[in-house]
C-alpha atoms as a PDB file:
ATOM      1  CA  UNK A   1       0.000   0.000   0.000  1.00  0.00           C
ATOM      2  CA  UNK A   2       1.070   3.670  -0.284  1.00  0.00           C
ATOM      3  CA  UNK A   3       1.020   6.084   1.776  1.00  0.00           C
ATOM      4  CA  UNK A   4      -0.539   8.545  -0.105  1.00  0.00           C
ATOM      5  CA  UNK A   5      -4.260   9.168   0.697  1.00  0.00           C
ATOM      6  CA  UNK A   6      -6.677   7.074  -1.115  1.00  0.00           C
ATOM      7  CA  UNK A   7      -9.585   8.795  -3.249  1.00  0.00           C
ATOM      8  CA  UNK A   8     -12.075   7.750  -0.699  1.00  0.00           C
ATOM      9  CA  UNK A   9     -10.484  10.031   1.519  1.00  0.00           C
ATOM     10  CA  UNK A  10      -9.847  13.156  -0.823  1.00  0.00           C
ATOM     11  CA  UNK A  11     -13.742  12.947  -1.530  1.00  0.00           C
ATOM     12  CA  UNK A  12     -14.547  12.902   2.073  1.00  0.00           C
ATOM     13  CA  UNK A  13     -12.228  15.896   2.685  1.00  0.00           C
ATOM     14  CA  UNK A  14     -12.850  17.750  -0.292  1.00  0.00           C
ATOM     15  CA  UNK A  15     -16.361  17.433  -0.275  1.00  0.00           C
ATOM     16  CA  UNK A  16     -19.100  14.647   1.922  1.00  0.00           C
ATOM     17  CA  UNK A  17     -17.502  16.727   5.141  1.00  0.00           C
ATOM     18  CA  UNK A  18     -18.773  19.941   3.892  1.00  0.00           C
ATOM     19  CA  UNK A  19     -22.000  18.141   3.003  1.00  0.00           C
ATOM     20  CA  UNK A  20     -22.543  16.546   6.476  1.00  0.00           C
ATOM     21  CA  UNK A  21     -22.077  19.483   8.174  1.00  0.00           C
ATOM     22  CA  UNK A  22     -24.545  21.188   6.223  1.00  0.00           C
ATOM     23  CA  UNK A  23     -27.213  18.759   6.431  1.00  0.00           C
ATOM     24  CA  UNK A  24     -26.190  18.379  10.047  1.00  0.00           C
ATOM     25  CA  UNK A  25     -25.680  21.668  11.686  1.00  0.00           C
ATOM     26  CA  UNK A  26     -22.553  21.222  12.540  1.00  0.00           C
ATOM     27  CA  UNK A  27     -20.311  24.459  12.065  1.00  0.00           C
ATOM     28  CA  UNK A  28     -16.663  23.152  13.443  1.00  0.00           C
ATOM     29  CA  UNK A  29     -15.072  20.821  11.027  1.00  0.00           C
ATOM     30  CA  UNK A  30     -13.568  18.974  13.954  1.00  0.00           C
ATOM     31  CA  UNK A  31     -16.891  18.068  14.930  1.00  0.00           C
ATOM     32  CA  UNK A  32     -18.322  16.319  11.363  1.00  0.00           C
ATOM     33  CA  UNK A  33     -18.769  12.471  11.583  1.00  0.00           C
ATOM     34  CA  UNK A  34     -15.556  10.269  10.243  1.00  0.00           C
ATOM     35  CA  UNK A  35     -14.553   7.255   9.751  1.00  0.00           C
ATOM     36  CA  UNK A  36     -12.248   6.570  13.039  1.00  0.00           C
ATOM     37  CA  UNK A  37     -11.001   2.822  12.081  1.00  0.00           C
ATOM     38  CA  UNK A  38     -12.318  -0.464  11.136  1.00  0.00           C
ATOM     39  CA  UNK A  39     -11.307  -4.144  12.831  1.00  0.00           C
ATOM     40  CA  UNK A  40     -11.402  -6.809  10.484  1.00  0.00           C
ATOM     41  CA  UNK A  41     -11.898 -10.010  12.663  1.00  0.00           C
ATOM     42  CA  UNK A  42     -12.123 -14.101  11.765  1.00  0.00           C
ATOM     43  CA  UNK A  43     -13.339 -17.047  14.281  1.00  0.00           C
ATOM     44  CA  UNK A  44     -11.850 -19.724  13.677  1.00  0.00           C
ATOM     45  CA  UNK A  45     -13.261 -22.416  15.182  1.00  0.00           C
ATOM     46  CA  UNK A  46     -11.725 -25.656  13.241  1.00  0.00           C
ATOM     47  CA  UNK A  47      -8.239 -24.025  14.636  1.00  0.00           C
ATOM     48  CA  UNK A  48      -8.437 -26.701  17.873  1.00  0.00           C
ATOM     49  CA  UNK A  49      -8.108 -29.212  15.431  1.00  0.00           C
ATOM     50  CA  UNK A  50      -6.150 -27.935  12.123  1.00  0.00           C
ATOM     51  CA  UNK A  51      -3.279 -25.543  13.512  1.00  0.00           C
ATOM     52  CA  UNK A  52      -2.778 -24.866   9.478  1.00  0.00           C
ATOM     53  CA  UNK A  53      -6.319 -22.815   9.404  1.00  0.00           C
ATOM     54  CA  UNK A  54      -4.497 -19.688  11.276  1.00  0.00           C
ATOM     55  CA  UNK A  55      -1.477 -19.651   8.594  1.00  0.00           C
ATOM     56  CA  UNK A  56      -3.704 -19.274   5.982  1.00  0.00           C
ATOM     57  CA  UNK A  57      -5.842 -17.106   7.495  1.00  0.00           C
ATOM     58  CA  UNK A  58      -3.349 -14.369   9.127  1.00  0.00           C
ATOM     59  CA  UNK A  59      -2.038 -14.709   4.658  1.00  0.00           C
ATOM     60  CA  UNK A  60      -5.173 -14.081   3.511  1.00  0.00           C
ATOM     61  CA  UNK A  61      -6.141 -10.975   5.824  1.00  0.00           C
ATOM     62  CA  UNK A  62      -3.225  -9.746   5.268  1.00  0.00           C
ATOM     63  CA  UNK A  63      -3.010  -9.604   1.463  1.00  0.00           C
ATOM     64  CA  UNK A  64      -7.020  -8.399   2.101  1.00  0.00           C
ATOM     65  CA  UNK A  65      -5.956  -5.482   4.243  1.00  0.00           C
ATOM     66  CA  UNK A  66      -1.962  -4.448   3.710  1.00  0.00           C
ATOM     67  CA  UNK A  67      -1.869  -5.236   7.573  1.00  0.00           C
ATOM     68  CA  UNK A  68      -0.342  -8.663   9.424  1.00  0.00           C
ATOM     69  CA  UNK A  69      -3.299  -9.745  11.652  1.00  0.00           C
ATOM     70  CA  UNK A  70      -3.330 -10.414  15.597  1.00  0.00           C
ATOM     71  CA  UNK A  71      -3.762 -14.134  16.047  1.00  0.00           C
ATOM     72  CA  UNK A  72      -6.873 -14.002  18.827  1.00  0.00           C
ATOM     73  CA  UNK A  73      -6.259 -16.618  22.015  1.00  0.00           C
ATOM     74  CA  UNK A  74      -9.170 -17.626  24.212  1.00  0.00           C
ATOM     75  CA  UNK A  75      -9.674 -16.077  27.915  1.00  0.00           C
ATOM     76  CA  UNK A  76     -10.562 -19.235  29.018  1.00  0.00           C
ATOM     77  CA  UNK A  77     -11.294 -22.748  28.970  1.00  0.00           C
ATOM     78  CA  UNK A  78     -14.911 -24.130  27.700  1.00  0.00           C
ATOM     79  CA  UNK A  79     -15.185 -28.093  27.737  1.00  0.00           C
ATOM     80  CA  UNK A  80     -18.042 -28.393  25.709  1.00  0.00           C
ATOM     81  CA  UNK A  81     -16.638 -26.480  23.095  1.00  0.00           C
ATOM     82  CA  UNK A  82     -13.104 -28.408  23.471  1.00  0.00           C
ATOM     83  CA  UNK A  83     -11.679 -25.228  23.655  1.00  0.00           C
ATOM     84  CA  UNK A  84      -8.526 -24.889  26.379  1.00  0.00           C
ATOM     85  CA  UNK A  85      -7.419 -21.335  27.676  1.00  0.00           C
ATOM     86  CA  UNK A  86      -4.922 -19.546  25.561  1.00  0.00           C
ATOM     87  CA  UNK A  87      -5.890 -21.413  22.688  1.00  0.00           C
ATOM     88  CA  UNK A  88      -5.657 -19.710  19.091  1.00  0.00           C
ATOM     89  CA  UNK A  89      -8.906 -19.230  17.925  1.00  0.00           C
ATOM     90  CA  UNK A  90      -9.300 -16.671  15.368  1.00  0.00           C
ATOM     91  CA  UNK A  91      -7.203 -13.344  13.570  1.00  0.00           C
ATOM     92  CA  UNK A  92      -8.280  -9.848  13.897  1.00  0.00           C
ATOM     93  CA  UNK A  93      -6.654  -6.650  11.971  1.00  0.00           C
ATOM     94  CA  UNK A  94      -7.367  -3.046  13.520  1.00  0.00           C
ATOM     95  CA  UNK A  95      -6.984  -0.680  10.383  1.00  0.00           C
ATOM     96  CA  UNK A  96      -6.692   3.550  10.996  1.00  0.00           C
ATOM     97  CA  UNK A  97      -5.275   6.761   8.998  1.00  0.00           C
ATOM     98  CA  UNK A  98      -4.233   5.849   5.044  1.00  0.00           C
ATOM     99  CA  UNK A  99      -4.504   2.014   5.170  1.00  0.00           C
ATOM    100  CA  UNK A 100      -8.197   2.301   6.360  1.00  0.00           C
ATOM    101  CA  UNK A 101      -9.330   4.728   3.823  1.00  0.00           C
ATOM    102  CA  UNK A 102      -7.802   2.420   1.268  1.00  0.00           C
ATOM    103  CA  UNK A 103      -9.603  -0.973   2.716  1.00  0.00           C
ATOM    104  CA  UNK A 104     -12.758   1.083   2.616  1.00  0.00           C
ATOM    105  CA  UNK A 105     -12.562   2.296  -0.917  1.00  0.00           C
ATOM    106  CA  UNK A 106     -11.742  -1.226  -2.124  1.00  0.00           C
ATOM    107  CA  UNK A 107     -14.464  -2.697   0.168  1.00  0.00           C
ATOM    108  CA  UNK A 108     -17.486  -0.625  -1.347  1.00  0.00           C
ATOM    109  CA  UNK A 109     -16.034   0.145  -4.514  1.00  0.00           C
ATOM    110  CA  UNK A 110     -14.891  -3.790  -5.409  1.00  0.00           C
ATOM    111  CA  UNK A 111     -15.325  -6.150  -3.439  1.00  0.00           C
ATOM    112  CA  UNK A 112     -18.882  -5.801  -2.354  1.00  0.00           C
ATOM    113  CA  UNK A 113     -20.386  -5.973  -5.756  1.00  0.00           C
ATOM    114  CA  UNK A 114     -18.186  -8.975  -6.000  1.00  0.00           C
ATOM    115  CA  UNK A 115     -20.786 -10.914  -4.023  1.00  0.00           C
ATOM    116  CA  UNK A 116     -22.849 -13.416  -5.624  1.00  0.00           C
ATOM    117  CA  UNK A 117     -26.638 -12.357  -5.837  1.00  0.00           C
ATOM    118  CA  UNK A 118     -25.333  -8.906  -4.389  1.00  0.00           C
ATOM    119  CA  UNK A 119     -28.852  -6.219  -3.424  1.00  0.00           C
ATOM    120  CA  UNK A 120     -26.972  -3.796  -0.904  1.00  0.00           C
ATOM    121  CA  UNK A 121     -26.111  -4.419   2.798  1.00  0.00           C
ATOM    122  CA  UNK A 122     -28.594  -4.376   5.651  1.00  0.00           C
ATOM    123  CA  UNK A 123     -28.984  -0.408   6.858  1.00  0.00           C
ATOM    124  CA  UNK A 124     -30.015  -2.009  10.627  1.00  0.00           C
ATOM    125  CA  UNK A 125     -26.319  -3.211  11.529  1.00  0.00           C
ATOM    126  CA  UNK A 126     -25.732  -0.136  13.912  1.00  0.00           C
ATOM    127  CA  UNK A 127     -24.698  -0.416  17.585  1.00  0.00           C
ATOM    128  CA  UNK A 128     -26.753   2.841  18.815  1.00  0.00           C
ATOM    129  CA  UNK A 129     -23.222   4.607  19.042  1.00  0.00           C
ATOM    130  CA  UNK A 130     -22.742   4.957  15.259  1.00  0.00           C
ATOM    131  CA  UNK A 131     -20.734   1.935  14.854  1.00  0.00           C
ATOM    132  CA  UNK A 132     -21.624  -0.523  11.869  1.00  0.00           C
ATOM    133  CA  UNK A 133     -21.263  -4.408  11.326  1.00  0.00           C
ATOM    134  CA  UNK A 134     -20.358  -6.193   8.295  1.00  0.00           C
ATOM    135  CA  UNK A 135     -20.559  -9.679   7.909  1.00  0.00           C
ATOM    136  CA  UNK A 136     -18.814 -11.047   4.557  1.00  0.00           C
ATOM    137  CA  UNK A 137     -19.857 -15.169   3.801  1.00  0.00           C
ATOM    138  CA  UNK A 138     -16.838 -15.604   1.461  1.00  0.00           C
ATOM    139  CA  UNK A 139     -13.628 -13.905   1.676  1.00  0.00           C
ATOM    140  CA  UNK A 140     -12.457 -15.099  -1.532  1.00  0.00           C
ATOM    141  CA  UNK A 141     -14.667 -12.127  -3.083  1.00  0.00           C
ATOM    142  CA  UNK A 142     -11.773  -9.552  -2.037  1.00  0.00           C
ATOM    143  CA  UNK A 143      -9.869  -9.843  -5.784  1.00  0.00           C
ATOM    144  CA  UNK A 144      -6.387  -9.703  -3.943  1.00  0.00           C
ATOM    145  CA  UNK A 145      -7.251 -13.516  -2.134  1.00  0.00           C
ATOM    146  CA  UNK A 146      -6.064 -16.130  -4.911  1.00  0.00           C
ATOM    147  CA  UNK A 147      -9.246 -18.716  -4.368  1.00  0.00           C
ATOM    148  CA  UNK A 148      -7.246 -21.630  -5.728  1.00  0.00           C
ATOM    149  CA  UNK A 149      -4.892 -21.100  -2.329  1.00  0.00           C
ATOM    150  CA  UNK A 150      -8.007 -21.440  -0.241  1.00  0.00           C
ATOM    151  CA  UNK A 151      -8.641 -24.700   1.702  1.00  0.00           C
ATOM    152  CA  UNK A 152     -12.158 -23.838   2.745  1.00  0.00           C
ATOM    153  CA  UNK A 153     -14.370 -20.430   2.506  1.00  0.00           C
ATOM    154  CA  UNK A 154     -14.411 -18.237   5.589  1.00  0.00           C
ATOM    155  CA  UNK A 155     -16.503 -15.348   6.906  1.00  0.00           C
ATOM    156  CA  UNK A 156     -14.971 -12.132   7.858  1.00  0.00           C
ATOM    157  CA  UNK A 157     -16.708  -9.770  10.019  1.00  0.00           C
ATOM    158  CA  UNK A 158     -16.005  -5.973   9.065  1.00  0.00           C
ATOM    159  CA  UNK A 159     -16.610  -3.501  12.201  1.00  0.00           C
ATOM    160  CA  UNK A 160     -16.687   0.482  10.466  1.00  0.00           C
ATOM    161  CA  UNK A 161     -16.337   2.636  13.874  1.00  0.00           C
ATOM    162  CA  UNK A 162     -17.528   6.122  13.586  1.00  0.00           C
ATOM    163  CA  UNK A 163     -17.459   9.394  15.343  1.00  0.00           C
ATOM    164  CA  UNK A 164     -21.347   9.608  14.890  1.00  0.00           C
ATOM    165  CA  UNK A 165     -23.218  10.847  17.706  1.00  0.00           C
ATOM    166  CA  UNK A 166     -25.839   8.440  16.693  1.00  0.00           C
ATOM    167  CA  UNK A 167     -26.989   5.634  14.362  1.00  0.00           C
ATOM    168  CA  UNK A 168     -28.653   8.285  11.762  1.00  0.00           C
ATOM    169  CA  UNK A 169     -25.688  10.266  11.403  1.00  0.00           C
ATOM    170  CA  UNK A 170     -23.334   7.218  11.086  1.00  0.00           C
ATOM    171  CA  UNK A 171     -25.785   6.078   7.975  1.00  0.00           C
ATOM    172  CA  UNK A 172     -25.739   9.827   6.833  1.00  0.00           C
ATOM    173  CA  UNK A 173     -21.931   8.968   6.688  1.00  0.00           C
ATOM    174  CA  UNK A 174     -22.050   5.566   5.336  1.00  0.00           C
ATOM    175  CA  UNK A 175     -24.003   6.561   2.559  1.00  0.00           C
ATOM    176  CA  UNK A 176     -22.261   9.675   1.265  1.00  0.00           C
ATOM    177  CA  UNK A 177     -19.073   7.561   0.785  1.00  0.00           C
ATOM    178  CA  UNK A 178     -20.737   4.875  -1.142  1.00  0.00           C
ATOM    179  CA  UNK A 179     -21.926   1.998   0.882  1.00  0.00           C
ATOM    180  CA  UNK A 180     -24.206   0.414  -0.959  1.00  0.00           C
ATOM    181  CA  UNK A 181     -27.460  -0.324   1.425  1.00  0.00           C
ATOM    182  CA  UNK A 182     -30.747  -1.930   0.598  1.00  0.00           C
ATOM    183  CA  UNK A 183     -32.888   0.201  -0.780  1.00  0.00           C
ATOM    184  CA  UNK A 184     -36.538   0.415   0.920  1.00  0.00           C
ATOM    185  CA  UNK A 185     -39.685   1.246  -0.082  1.00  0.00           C
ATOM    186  CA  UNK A 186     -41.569   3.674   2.163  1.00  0.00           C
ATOM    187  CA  UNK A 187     -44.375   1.507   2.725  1.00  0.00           C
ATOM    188  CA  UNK A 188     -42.254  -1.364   3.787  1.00  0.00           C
ATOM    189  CA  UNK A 189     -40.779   1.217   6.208  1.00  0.00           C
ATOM    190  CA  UNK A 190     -44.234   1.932   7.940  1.00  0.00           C
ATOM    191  CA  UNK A 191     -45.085  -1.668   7.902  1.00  0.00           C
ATOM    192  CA  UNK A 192     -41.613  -3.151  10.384  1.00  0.00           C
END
């Protein structure tokens, strides 16, 4: 990855920022919703038996990302789950500054339309602080993963934190840089 700034990020600054703070009321520029970073996590549950699964994985998130991964332990032991303390169990990636603007221009600009049957992302994935979850089925449909290097597809869950005051300012965000939600009627709306 470079290190200049990715054209995600020249659109937010050169132009969504002065939008949100329009449509928000917000008159200091430190103040206007960002992106803050995203954490790019696996579980890897068939780790107790195949110690190979973490290799591949910490490989794949980091070609995915342009970050090594975190190999995740457990806190503590769970028998029914054959799972003993301090166990590697999954690989998480926090991402902030350049390299997150980048990830996030490659998510929403490539690899999400890379997914099969693709209709937009749920809009209901927010935390009540302005935080979003993504979960991805497949991570073969990131373009840099080689599939034929793959043992076995694996989900990836994608966690966009904000500095949103609140879930409608965080989608406010989400949408002015792209992300592709479902689109709903307003009947549909009134109905849920």
């Amino acid at each position: 990855m470079s290190k200049d700034k990715s054209r995600l990020q020249l659109k937010y600054e050169n132009e969504i920022r002065q939008d949100l703070m329009k449509e928000l009321g917000i008159t200091n520029v430190m103040a206007a919703p960002t992106v803050t970073k995203i954490v790019v996590n696996s579980g890897l549950g068939e780790a107790k038996v195949d110690h190979g699964v973490i290799d591949e994985m910490v490989r794949d998130i980091a070609l995915i990302t342009g970050q090594k991964p975190v190999v995740t332990r457990s806190r503590k032991a769970i028998s029914n789950f054959k799972i003993r303390e301090n166990m590697d169990i999954g690989v998480k990636v926090t991402l902030r500054n350049d390299m997150m603007w980048h990830f996030l221009d490659r998510l929403i600009s490539i690899s999400l339309p890379r997914i099969r049957d693709f209709r937009g992302i749920s809009d209901r994935a927010f935390d009540k602080k302005g935080n979003y979850s993504l979960g991805i089925k497949e991570h073969t449909v990131f373009p840099e993963v080689d599939a034929t290097k793959v043992s076995k597809l694996r989900g990836l869950q994608i966690i966009i934190n904000t500095s949103a005051r609140n879930d409608n300012d965080a989608l406010l965000l989400l949408k002015k840089l792209g992300m592709p939600f479902v689109k709903r009627d307003e009947k549909n709306n009134q109905a849920e």
